[in-house]
PDB file of N, CA and C in Angstrom:
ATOM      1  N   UNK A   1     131.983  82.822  93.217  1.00  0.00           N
ATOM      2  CA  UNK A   1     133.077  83.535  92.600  1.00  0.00           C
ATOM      3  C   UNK A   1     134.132  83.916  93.650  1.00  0.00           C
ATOM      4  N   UNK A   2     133.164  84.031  94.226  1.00  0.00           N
ATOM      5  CA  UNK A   2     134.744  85.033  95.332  1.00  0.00           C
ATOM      6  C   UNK A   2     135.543  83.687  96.199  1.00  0.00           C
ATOM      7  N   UNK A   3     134.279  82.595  96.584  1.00  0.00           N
ATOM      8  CA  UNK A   3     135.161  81.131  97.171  1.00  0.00           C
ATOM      9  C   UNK A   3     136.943  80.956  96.074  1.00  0.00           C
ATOM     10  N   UNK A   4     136.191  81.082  94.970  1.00  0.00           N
ATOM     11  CA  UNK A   4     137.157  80.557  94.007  1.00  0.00           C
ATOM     12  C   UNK A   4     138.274  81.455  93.884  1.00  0.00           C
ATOM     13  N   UNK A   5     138.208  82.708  94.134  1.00  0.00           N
ATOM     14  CA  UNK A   5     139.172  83.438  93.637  1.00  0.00           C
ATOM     15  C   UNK A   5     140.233  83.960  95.152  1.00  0.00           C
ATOM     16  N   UNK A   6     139.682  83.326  96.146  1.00  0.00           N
ATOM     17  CA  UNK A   6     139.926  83.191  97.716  1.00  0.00           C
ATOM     18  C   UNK A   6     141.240  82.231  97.659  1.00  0.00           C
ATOM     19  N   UNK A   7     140.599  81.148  97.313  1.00  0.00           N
ATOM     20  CA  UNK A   7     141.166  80.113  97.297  1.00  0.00           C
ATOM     21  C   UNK A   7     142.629  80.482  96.374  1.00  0.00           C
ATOM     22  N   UNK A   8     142.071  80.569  95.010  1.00  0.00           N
ATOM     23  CA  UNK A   8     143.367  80.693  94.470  1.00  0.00           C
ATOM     24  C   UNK A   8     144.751  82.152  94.641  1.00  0.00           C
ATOM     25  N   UNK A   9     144.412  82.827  95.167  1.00  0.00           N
ATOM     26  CA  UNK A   9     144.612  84.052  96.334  1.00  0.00           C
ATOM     27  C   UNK A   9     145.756  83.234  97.274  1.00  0.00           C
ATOM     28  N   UNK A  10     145.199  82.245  97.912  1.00  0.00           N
ATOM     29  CA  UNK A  10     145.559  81.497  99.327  1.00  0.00           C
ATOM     30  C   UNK A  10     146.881  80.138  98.746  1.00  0.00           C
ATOM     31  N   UNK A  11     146.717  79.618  97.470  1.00  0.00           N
ATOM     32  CA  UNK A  11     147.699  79.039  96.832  1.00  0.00           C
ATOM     33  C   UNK A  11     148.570  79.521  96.087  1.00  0.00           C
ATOM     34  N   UNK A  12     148.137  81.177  95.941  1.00  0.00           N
ATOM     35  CA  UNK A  12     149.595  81.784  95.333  1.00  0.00           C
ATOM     36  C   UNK A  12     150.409  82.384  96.268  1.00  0.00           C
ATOM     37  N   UNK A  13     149.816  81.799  97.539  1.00  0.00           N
ATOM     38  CA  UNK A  13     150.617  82.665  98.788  1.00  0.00           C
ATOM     39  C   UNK A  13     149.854  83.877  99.144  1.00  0.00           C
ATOM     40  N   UNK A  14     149.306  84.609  98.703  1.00  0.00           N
ATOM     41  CA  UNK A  14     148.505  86.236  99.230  1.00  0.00           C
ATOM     42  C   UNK A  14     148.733  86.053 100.754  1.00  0.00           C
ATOM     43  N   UNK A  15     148.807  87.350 101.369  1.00  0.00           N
ATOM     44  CA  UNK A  15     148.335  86.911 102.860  1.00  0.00           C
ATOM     45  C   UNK A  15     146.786  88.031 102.937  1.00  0.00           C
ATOM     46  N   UNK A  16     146.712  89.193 101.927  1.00  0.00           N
ATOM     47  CA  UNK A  16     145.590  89.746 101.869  1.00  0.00           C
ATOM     48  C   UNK A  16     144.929  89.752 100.090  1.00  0.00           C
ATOM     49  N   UNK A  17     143.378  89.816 100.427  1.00  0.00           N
ATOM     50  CA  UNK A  17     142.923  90.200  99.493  1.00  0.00           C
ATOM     51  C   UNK A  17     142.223  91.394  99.361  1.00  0.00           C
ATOM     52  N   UNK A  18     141.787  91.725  98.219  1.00  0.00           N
ATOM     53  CA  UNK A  18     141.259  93.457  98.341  1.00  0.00           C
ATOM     54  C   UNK A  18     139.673  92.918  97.328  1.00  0.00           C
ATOM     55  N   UNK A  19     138.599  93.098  98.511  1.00  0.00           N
ATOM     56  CA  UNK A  19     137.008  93.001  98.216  1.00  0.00           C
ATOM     57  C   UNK A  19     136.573  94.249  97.234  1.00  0.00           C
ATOM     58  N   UNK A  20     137.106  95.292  97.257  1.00  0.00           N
ATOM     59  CA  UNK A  20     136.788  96.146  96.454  1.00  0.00           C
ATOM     60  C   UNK A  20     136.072  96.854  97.227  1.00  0.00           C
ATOM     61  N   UNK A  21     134.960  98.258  96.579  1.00  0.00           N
ATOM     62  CA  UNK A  21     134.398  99.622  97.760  1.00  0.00           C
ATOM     63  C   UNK A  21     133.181  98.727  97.524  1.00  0.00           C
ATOM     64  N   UNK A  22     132.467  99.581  98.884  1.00  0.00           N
ATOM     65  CA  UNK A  22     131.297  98.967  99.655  1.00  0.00           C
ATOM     66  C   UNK A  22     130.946 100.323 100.529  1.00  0.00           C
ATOM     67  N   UNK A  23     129.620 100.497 100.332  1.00  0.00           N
ATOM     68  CA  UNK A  23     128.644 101.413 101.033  1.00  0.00           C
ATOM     69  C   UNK A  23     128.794 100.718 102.494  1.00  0.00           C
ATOM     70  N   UNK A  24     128.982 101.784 103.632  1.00  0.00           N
ATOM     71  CA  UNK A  24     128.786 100.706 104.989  1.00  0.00           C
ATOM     72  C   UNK A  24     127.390 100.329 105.202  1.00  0.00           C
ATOM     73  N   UNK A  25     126.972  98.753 105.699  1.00  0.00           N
ATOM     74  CA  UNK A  25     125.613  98.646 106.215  1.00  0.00           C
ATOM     75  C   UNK A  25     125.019  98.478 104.756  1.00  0.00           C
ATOM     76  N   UNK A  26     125.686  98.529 103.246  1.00  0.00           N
ATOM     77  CA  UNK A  26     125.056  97.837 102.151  1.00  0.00           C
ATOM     78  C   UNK A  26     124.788  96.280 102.011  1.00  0.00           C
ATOM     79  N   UNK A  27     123.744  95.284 101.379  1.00  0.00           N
ATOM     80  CA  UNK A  27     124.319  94.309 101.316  1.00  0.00           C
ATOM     81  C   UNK A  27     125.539  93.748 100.628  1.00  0.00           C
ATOM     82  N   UNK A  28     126.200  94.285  99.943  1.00  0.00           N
ATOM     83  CA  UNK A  28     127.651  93.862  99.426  1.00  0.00           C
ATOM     84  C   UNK A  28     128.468  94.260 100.773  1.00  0.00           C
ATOM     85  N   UNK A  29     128.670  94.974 101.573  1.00  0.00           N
ATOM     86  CA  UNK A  29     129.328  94.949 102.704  1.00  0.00           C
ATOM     87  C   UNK A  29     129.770  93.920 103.599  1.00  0.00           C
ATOM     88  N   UNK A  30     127.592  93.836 103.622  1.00  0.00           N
ATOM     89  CA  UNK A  30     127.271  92.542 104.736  1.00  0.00           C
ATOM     90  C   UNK A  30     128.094  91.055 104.287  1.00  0.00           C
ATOM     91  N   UNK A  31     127.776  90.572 102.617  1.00  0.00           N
ATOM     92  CA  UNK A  31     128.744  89.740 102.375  1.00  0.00           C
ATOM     93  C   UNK A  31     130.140  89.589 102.780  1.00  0.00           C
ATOM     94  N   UNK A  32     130.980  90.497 102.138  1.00  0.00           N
ATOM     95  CA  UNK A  32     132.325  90.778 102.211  1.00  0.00           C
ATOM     96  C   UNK A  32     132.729  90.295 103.671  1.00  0.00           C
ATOM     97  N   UNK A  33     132.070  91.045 104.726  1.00  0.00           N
ATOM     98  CA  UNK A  33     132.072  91.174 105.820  1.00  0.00           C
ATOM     99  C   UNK A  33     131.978  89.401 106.753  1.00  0.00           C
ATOM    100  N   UNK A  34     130.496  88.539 105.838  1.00  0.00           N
ATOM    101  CA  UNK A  34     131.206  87.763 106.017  1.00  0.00           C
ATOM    102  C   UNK A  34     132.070  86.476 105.684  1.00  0.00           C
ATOM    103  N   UNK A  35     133.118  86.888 105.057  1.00  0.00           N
ATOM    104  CA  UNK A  35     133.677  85.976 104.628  1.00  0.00           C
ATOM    105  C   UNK A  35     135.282  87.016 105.022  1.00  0.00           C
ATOM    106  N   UNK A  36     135.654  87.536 105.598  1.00  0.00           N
ATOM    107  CA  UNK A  36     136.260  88.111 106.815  1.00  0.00           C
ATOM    108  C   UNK A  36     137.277  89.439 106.439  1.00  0.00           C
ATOM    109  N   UNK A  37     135.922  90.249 105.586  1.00  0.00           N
ATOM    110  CA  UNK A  37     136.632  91.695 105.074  1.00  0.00           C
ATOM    111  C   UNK A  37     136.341  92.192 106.197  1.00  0.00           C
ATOM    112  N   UNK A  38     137.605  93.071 106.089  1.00  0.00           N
ATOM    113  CA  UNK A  38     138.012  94.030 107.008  1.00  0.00           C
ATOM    114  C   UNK A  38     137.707  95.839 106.275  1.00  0.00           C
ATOM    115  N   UNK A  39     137.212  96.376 107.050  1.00  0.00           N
ATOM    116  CA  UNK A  39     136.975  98.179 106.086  1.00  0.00           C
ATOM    117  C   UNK A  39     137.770  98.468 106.624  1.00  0.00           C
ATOM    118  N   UNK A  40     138.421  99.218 105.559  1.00  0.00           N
ATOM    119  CA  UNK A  40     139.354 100.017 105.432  1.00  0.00           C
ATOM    120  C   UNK A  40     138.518 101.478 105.090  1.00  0.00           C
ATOM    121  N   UNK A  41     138.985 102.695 105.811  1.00  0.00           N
ATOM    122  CA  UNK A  41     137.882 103.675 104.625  1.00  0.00           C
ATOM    123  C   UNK A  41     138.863 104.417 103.946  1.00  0.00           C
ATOM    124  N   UNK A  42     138.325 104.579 102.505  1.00  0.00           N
ATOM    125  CA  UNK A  42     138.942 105.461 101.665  1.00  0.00           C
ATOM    126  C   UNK A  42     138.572 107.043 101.687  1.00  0.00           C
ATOM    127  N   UNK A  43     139.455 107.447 101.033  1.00  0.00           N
ATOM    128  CA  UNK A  43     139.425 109.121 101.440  1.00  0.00           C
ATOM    129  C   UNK A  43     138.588 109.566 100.243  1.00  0.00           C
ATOM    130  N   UNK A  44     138.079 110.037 100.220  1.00  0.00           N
ATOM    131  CA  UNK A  44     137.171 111.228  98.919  1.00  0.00           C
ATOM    132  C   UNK A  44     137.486 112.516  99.283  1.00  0.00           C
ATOM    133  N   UNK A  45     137.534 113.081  97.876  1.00  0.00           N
ATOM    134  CA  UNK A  45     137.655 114.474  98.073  1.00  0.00           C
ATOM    135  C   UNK A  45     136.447 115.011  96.997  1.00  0.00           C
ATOM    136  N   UNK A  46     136.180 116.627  96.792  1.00  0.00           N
ATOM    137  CA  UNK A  46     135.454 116.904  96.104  1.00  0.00           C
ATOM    138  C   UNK A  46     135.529 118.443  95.369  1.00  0.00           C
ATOM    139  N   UNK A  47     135.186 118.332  94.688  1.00  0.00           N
ATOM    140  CA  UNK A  47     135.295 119.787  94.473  1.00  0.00           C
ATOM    141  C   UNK A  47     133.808 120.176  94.388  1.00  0.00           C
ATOM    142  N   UNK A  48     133.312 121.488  94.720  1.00  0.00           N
ATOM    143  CA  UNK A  48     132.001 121.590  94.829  1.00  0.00           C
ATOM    144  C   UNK A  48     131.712 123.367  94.925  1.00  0.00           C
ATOM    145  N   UNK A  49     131.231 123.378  94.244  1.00  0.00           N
ATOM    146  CA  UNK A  49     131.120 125.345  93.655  1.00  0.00           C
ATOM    147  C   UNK A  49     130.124 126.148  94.969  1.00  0.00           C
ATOM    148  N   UNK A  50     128.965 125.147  95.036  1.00  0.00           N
ATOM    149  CA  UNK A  50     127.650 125.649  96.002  1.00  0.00           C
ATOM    150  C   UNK A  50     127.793 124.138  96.766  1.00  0.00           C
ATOM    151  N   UNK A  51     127.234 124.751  98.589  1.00  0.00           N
ATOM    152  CA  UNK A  51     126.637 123.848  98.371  1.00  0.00           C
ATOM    153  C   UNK A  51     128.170 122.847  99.758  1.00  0.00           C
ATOM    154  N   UNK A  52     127.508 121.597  99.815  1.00  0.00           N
ATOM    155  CA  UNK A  52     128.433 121.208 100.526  1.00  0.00           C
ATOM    156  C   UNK A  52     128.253 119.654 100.040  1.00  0.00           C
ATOM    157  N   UNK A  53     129.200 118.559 100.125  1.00  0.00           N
ATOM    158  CA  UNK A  53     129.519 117.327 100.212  1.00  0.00           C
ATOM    159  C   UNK A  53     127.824 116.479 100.493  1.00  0.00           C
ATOM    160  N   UNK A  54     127.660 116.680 101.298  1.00  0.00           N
ATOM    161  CA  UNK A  54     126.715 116.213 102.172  1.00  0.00           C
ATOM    162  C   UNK A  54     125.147 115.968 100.983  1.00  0.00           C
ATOM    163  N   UNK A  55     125.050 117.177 100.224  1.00  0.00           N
ATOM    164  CA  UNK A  55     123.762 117.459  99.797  1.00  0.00           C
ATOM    165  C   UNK A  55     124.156 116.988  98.495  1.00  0.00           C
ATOM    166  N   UNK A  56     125.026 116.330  98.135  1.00  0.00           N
ATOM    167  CA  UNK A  56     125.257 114.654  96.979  1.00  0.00           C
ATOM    168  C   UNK A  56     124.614 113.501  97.776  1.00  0.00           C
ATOM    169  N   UNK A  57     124.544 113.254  98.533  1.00  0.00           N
ATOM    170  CA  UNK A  57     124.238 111.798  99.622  1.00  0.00           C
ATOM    171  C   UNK A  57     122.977 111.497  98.907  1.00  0.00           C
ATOM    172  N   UNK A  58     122.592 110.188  98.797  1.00  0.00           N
ATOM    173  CA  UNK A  58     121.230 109.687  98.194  1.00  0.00           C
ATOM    174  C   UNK A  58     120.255 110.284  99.378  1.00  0.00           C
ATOM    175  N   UNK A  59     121.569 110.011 100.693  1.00  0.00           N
ATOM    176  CA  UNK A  59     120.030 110.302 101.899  1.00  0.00           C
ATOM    177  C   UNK A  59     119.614 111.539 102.344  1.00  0.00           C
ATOM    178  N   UNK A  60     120.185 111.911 101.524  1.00  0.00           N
ATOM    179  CA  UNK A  60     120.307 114.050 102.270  1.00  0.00           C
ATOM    180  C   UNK A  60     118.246 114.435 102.207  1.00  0.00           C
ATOM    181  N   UNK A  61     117.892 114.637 102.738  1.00  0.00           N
ATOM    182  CA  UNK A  61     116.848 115.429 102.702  1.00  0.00           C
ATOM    183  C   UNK A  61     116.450 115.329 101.454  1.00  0.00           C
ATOM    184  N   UNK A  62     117.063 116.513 100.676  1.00  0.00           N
ATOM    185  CA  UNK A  62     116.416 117.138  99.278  1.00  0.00           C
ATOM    186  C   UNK A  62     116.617 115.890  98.167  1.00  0.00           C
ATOM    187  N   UNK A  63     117.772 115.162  98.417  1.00  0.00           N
ATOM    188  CA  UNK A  63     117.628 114.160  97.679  1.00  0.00           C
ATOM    189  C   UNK A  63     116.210 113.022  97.565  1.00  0.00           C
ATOM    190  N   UNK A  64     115.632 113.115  98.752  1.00  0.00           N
ATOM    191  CA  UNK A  64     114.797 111.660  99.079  1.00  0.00           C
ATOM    192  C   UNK A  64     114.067 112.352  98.563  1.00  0.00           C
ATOM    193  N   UNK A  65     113.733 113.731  98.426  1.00  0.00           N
ATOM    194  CA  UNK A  65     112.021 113.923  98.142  1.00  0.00           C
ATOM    195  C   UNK A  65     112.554 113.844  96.182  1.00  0.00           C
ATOM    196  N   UNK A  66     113.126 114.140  96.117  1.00  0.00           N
ATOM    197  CA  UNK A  66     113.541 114.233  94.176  1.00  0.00           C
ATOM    198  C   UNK A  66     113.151 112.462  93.927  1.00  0.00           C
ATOM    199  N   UNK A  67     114.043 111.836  94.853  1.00  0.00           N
ATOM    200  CA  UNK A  67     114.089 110.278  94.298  1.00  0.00           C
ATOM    201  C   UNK A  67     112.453 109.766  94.383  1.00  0.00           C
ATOM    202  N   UNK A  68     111.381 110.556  95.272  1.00  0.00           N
ATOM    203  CA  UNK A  68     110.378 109.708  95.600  1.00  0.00           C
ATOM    204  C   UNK A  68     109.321 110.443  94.268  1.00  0.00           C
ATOM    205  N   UNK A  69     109.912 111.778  93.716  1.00  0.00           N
ATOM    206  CA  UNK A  69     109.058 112.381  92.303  1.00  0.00           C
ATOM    207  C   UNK A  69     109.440 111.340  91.535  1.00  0.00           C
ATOM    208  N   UNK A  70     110.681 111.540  91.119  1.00  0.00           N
ATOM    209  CA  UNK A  70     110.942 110.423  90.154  1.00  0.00           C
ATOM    210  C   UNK A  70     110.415 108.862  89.776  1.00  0.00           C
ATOM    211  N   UNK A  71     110.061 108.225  91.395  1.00  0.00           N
ATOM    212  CA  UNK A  71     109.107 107.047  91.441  1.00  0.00           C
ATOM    213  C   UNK A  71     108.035 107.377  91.179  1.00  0.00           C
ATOM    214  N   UNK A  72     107.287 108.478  91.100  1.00  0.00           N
ATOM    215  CA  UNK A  72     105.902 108.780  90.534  1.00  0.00           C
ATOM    216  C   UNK A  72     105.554 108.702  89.655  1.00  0.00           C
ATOM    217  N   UNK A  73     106.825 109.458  88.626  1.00  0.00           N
ATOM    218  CA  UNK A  73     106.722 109.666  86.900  1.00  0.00           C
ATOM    219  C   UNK A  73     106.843 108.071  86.194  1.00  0.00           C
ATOM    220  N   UNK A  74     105.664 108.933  85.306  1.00  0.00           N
ATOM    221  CA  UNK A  74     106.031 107.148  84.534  1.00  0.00           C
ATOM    222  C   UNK A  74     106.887 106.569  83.617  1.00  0.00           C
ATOM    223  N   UNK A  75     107.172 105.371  83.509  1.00  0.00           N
ATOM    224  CA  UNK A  75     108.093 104.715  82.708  1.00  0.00           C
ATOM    225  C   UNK A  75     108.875 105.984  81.742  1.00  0.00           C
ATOM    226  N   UNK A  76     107.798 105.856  80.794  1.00  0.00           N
ATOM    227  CA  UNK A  76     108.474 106.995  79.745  1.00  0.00           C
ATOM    228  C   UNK A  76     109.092 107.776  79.648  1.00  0.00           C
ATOM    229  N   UNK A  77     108.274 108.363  80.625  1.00  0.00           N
ATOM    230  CA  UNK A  77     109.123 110.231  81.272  1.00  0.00           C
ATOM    231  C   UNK A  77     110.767 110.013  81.562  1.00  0.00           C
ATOM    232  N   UNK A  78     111.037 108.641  82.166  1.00  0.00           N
ATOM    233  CA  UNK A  78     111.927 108.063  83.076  1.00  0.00           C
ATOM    234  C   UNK A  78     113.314 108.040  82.056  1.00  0.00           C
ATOM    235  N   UNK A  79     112.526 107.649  80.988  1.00  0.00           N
ATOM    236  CA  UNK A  79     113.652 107.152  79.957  1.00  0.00           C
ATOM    237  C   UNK A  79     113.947 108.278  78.496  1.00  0.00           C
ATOM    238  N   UNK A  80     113.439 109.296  78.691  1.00  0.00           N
ATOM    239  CA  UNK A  80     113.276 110.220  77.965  1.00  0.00           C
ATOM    240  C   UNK A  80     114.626 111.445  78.520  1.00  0.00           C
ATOM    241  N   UNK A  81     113.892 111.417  79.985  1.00  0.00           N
ATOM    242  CA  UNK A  81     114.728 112.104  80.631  1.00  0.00           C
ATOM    243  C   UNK A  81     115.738 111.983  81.454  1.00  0.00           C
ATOM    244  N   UNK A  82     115.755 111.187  81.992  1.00  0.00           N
ATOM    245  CA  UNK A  82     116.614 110.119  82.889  1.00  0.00           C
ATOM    246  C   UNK A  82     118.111 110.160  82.242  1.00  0.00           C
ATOM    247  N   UNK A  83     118.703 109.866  80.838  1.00  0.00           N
ATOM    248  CA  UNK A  83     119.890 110.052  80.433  1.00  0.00           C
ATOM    249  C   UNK A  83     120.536 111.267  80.275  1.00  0.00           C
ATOM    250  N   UNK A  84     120.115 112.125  80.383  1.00  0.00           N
ATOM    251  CA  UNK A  84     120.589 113.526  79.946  1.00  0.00           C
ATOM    252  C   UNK A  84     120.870 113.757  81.948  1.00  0.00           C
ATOM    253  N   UNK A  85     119.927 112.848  82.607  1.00  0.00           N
ATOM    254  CA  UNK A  85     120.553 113.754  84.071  1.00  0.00           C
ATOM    255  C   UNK A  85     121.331 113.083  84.639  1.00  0.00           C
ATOM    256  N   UNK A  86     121.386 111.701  83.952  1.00  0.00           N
ATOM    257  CA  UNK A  86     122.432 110.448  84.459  1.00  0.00           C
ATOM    258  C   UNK A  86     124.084 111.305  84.262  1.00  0.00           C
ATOM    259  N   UNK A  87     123.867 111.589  83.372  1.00  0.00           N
ATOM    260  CA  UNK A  87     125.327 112.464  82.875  1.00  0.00           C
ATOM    261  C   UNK A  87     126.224 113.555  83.822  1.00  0.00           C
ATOM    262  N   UNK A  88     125.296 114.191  84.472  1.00  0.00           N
ATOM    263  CA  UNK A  88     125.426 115.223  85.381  1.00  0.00           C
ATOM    264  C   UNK A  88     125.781 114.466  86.288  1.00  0.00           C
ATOM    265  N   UNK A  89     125.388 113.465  87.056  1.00  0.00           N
ATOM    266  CA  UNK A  89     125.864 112.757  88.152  1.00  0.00           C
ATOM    267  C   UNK A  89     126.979 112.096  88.982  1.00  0.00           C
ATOM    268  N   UNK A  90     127.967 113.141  89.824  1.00  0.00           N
ATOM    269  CA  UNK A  90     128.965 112.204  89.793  1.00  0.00           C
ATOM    270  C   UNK A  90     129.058 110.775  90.157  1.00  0.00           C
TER     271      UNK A  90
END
């Protein structure tokens, strides 16, 4: 997909294309990366009542131990409850 849409990018004249967002060090990065994306980083902002930026991160501490309960519970539980907290999530 992306050969193709490179290409036709490169015959309408483009001199850049835009890969879209990417986690750094994700594998969609690693792709992008090579086929000769360049990061750019975008700005985020947040609003946040308690609490700081940081303790949203999948990798924060308190997050890993929640994500590794959640791999415990079974299927069911998963899908019972799982949508009502998907919602909350920015």
């Amino acid at each position: 997909m992306y050969r193709q849409l490179l290409s036709r990018a490169i015959q309408r004249g483009s001199h850049t294309f835009d890969f879209g967002r990417s986690s750094v060090d994700t594998g969609t990065y690693k792709f992008k990366a090579q086929w000769g994306a360049k990061p750019h980083p975008a700005v985020w902002q947040y609003y946040i009542r308690k609490g700081s930026a940081d303790d949203m991160r999948p990798d924060s501490d308190r997050n890993q131990k929640l994500i590794k309960i959640w791999q415990k519970l079974p299927v069911w539980l998963t899908r019972v409850i799982g949508p009502p907290i998907v919602r909350g999530i920015p």
